[in-house]
C-alpha atoms as a PDB file:
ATOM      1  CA  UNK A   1       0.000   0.000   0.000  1.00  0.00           C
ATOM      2  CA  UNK A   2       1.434   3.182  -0.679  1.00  0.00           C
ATOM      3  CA  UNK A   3       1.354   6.324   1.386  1.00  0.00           C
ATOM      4  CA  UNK A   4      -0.442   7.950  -0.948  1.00  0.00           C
ATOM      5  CA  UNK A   5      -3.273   5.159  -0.998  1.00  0.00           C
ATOM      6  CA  UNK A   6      -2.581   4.805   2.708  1.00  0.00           C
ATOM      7  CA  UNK A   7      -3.530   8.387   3.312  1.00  0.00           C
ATOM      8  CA  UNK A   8      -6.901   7.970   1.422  1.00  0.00           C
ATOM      9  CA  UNK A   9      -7.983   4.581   3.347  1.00  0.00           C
ATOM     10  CA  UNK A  10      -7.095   6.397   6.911  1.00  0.00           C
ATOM     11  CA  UNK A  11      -9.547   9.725   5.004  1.00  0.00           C
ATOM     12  CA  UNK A  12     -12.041   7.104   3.791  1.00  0.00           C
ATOM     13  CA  UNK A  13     -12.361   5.224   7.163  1.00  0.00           C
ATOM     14  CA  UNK A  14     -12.462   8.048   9.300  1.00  0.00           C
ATOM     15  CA  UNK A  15     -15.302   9.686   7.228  1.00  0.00           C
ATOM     16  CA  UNK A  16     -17.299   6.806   6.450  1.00  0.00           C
ATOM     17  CA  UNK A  17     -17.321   6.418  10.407  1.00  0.00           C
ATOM     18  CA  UNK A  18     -18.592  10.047  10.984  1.00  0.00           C
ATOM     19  CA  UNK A  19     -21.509   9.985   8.663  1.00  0.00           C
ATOM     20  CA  UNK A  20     -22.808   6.437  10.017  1.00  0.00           C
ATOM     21  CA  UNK A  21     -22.422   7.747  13.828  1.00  0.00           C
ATOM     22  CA  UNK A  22     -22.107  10.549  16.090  1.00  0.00           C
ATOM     23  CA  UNK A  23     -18.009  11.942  15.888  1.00  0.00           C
ATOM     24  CA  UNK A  24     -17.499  11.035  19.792  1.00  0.00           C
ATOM     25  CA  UNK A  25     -18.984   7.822  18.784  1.00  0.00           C
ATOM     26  CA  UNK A  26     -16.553   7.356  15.506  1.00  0.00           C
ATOM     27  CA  UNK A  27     -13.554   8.158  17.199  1.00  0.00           C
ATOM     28  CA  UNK A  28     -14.250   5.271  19.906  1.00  0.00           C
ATOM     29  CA  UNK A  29     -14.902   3.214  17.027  1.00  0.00           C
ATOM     30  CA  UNK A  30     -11.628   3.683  15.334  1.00  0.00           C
ATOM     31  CA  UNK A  31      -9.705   3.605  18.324  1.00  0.00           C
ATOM     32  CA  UNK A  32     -11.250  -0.300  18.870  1.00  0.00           C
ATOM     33  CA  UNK A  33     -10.106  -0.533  14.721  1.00  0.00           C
ATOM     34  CA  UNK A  34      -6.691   0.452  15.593  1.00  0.00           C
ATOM     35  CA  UNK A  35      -6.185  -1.775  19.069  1.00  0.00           C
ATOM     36  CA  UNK A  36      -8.117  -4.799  16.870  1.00  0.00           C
ATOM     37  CA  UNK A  37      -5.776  -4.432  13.999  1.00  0.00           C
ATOM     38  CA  UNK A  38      -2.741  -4.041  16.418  1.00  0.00           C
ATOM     39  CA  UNK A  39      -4.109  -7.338  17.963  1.00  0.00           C
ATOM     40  CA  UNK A  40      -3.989  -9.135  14.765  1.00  0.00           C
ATOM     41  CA  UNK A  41      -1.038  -7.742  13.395  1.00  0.00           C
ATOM     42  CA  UNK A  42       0.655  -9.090  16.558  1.00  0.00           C
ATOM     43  CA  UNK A  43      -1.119 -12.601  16.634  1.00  0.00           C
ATOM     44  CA  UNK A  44      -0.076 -12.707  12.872  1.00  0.00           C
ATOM     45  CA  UNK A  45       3.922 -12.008  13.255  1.00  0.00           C
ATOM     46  CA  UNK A  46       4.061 -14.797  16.011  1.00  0.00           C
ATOM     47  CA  UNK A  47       2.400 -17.247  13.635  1.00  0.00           C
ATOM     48  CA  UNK A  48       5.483 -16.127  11.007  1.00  0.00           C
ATOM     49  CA  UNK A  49       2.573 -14.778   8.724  1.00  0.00           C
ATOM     50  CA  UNK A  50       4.874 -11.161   7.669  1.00  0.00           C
ATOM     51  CA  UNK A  51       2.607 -10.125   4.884  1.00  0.00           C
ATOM     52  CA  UNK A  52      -0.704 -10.396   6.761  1.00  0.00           C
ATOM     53  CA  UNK A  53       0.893  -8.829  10.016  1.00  0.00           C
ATOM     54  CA  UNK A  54       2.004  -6.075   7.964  1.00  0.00           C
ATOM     55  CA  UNK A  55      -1.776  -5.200   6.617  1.00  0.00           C
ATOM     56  CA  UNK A  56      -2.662  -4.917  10.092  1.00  0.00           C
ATOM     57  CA  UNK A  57      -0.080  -2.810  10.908  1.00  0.00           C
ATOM     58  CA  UNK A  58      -0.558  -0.545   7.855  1.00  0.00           C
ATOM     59  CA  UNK A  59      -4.461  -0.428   8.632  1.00  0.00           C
ATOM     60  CA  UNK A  60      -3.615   0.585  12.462  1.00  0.00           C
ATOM     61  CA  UNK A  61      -1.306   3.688  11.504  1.00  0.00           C
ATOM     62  CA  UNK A  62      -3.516   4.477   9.063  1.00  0.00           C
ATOM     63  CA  UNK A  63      -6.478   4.379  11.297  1.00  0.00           C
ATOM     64  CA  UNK A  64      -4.583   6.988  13.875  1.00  0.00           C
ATOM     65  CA  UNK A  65      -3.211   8.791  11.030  1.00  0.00           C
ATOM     66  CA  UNK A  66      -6.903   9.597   9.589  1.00  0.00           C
ATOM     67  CA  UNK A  67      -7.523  10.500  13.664  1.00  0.00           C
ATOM     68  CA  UNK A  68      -4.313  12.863  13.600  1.00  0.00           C
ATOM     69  CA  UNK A  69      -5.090  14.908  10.101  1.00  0.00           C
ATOM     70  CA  UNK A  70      -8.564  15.291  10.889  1.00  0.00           C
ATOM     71  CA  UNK A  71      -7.930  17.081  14.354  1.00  0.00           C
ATOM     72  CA  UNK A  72      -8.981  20.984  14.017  1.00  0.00           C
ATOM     73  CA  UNK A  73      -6.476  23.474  15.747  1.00  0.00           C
ATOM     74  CA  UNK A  74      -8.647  26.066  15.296  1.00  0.00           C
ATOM     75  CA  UNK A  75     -11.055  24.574  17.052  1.00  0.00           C
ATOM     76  CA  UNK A  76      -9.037  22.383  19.291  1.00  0.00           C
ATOM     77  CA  UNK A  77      -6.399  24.510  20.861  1.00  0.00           C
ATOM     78  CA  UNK A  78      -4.218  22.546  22.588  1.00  0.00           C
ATOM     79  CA  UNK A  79      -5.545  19.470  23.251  1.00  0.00           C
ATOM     80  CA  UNK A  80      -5.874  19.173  19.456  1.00  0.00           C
ATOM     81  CA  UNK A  81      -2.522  19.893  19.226  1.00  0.00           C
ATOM     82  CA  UNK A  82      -1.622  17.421  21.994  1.00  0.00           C
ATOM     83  CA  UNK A  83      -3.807  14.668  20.525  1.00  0.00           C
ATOM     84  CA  UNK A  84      -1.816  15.037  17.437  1.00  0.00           C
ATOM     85  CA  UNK A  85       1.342  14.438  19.184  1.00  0.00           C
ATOM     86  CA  UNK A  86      -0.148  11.717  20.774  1.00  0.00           C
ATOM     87  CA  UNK A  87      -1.433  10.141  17.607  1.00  0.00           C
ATOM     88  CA  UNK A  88       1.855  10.632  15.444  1.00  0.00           C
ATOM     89  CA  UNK A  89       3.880   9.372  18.655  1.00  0.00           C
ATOM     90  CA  UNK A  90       1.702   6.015  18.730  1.00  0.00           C
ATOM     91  CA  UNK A  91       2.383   5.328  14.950  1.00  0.00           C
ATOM     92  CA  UNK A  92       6.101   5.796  15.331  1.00  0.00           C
ATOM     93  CA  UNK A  93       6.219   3.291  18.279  1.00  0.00           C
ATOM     94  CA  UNK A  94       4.037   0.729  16.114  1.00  0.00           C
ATOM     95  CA  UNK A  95       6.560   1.211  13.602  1.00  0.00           C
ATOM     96  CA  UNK A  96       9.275   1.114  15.652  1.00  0.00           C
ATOM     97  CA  UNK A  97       8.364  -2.139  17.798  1.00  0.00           C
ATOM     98  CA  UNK A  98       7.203  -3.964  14.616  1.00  0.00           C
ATOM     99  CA  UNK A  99       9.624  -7.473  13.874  1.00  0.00           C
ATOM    100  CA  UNK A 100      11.584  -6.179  16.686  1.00  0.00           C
ATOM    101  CA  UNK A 101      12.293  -8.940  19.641  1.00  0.00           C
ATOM    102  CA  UNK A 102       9.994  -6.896  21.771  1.00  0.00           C
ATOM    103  CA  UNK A 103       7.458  -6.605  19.415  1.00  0.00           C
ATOM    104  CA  UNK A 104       5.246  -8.096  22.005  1.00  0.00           C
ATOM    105  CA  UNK A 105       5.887  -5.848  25.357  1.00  0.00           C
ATOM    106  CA  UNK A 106       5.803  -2.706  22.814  1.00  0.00           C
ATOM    107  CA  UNK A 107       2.623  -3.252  21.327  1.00  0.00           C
ATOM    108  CA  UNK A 108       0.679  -4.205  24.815  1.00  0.00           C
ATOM    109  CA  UNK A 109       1.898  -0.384  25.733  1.00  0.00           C
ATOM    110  CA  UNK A 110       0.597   0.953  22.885  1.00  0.00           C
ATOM    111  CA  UNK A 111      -2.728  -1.149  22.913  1.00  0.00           C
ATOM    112  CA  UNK A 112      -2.827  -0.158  26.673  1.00  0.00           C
ATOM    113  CA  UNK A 113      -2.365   3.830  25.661  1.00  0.00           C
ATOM    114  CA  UNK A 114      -5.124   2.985  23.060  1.00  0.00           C
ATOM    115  CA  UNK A 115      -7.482   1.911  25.230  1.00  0.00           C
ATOM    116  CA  UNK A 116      -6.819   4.703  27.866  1.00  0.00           C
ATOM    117  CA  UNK A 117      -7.372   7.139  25.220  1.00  0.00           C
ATOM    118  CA  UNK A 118     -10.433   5.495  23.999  1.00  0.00           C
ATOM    119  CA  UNK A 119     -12.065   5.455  27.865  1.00  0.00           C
ATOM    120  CA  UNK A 120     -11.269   8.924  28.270  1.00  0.00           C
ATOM    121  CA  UNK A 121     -13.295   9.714  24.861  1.00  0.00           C
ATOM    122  CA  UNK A 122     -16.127   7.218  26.160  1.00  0.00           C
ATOM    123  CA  UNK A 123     -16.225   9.688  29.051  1.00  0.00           C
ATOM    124  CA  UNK A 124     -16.401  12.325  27.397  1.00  0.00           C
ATOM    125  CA  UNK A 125     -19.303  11.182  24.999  1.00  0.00           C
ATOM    126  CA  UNK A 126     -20.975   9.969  28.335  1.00  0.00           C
ATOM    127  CA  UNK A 127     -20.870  13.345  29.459  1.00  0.00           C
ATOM    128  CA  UNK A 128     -21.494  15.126  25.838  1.00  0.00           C
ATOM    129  CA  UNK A 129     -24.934  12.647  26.118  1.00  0.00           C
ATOM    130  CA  UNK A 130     -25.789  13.374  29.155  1.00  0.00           C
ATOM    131  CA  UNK A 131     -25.651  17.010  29.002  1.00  0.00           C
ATOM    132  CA  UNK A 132     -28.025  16.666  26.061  1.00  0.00           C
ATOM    133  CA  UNK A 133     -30.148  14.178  27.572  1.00  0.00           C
ATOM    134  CA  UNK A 134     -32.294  17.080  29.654  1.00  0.00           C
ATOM    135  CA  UNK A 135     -32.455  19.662  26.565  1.00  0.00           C
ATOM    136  CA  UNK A 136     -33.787  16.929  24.337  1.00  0.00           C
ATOM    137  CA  UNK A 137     -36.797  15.782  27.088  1.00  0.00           C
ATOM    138  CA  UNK A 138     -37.702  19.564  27.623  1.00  0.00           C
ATOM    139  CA  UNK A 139     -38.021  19.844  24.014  1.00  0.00           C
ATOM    140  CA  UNK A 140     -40.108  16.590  23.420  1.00  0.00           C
ATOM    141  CA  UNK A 141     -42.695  17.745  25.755  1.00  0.00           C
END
């Protein structure tokens, strides 16, 4: 896969996601894409199957790389700025710990960070809902 086609599966992923579902809700979803493909990517490299661990691999990065270039500064301040950071450092460690002898211990932290990141935006789409939740009952009545 090329960067260039790369790119446009990370684009196409991230925005068929966000027309199916709320954004909160597509972000949490693409965050379980990324950890799932890590998973298999992993499972596949013990089982010596290279090419098949690489698609997941190149599917993950993608994944977070759609997350990273669709982040709004503008809007986002810092913590879009920080997410960024966050996303870019995450693909460089995948990349990094990939066929490497710790290949294993590397990608549990990064699944781990994954999964911390994806609770915090599960609270925060708790939160976004239930802040709603009142305006949308007083409206219905």
């Amino acid at each position: 896969m090329t960067q260039s086609s790369m790119a446009q599966f990370a684009s196409q992923a991230y925005r068929g996601a966000a027309v199916a579902v709320p954004p909160l809700r597509a972000v949490i979803m693409l965050l379980n894409g990324a950890v799932s493909y890590l998973q298999k990517c992993l499972q596949a490299q013990e089982a010596r199957r290279f090419e098949e661990a690489h698609g997941h691999l190149t599917r993950a990065t993608a994944i977070l790389r759609g997350l990273s270039l669709h982040l709004d500064p503008a809007r986002g301040g810092a913590v879009a700025d920080r997410l960024f950071e966050t996303y870019n450092a995450l693909i460089l460690a995948a990349l990094r710990a990939y066929g490497r002898p710790h290949m294993r211990e590397n990608f549990r932290r990064i699944i781990d960070s994954l999964l911390d990141l994806r609770q915090s935006w599960e609270a925060v789409d708790a939160a976004a809902r239930s802040a709603r939740s009142p305006i949308d009952s007083a409206n219905r009545r």
